[in-house]
C-alpha atoms as a PDB file:
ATOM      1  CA  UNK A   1      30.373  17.084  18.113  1.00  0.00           C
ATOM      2  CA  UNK A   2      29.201  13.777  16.750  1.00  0.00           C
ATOM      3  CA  UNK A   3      27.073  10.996  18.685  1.00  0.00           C
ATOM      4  CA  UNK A   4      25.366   7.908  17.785  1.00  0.00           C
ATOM      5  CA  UNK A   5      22.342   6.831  19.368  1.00  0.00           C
ATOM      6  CA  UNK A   6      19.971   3.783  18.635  1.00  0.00           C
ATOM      7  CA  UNK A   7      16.562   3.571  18.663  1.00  0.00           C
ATOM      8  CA  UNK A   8      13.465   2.812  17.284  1.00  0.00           C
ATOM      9  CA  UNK A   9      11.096   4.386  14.390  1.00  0.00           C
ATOM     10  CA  UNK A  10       7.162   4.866  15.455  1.00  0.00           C
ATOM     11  CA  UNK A  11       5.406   6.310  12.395  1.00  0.00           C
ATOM     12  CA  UNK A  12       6.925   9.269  11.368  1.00  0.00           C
ATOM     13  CA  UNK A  13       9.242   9.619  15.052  1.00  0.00           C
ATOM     14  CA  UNK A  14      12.572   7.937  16.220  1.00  0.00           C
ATOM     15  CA  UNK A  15      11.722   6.766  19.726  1.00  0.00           C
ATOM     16  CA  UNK A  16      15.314   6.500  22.097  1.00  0.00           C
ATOM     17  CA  UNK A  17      15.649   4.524  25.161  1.00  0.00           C
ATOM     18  CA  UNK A  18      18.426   4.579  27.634  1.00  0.00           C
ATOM     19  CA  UNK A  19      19.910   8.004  26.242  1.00  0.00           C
ATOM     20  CA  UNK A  20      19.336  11.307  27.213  1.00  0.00           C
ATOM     21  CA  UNK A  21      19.547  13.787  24.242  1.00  0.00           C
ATOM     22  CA  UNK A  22      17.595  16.629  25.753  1.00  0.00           C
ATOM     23  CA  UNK A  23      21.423  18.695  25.081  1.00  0.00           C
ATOM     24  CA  UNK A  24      21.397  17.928  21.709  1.00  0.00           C
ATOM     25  CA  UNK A  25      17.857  19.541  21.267  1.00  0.00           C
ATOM     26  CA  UNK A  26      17.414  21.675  18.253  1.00  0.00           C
ATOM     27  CA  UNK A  27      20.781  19.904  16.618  1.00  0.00           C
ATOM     28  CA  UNK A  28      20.541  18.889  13.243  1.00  0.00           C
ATOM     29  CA  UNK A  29      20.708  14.881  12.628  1.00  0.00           C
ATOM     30  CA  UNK A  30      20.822  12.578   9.951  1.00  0.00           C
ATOM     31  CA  UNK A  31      18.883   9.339  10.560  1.00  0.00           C
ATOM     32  CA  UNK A  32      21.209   6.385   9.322  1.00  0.00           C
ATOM     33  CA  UNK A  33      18.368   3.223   9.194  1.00  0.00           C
ATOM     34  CA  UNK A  34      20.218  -0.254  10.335  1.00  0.00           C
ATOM     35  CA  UNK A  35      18.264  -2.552   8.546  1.00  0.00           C
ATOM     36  CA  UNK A  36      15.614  -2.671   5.860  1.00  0.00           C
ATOM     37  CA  UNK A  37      11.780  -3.643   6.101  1.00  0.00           C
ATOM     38  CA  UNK A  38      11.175  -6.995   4.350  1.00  0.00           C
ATOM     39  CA  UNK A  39       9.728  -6.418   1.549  1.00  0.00           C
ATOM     40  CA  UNK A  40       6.272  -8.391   1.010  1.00  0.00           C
ATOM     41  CA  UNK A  41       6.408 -11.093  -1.850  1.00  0.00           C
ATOM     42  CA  UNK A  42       4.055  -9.842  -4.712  1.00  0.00           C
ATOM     43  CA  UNK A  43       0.758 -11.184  -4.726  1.00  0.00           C
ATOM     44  CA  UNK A  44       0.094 -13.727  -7.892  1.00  0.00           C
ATOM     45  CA  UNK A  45      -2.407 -12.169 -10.452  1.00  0.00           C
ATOM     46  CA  UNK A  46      -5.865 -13.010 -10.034  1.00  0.00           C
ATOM     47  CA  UNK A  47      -7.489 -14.708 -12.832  1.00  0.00           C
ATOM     48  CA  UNK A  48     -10.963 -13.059 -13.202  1.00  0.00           C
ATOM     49  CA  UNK A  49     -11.978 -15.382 -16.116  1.00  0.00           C
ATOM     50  CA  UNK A  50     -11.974 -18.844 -13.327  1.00  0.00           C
ATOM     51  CA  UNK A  51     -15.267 -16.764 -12.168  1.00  0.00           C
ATOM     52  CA  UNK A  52     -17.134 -16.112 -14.869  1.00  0.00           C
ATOM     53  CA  UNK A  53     -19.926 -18.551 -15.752  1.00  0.00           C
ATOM     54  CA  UNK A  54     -20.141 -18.341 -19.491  1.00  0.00           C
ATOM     55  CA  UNK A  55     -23.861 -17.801 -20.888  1.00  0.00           C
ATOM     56  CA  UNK A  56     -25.397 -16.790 -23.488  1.00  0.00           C
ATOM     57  CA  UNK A  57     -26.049 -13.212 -22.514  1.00  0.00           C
ATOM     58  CA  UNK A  58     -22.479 -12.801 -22.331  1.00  0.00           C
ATOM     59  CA  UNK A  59     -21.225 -13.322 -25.478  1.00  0.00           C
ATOM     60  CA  UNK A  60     -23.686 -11.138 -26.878  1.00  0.00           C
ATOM     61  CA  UNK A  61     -22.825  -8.853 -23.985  1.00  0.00           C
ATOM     62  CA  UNK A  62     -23.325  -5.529 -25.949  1.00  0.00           C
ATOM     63  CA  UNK A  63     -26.409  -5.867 -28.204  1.00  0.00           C
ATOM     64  CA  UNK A  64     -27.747  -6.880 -24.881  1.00  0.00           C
ATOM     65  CA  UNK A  65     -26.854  -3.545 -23.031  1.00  0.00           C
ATOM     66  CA  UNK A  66     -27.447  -1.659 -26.354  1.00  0.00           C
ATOM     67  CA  UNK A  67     -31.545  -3.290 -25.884  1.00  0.00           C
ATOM     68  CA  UNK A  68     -31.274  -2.393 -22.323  1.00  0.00           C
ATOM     69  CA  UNK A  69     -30.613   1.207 -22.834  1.00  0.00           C
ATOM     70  CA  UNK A  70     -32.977   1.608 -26.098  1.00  0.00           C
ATOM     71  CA  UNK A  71     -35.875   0.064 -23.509  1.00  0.00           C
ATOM     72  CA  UNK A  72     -35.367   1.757 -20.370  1.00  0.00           C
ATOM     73  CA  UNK A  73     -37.798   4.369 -20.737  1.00  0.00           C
ATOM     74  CA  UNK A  74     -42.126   3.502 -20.649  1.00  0.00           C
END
């Protein structure tokens, strides 16, 4: 026997109003989906250098780490 039934997907379960399948219970199905999500517009990249506040320090960014590790110890 074949029916078609519509309803409406909440999480992971089909939710069906105005039908009563309780017969069909323990019948295989396949789920046919009507329409497609939208799918979300990609974000634009974020450009991490328009933060950065250029100094001194940071050019020189790893003899100053390399002095921080030498003197971390009295």
């Amino acid at each position: 026997m074949l029916a078609a039934v519509k309803g409406i997907v909440q999480g992971n379960t089909v939710v069906i109003e105005d039908e009563d399948i309780r017969d069909y219970n323990g019948t295989e199905v396949i789920v046919t989906l009507l329409n497609s999500p939208q799918r979300k517009a990609k974000k634009a990249p974020v450009d991490w250098d328009s933060f950065v506040i250029p100094s001194e320090r940071g050019k020189h960014v790893d003899e100053y780490m390399k002095e921080m590790r030498e003197n971390d110890r009295l």
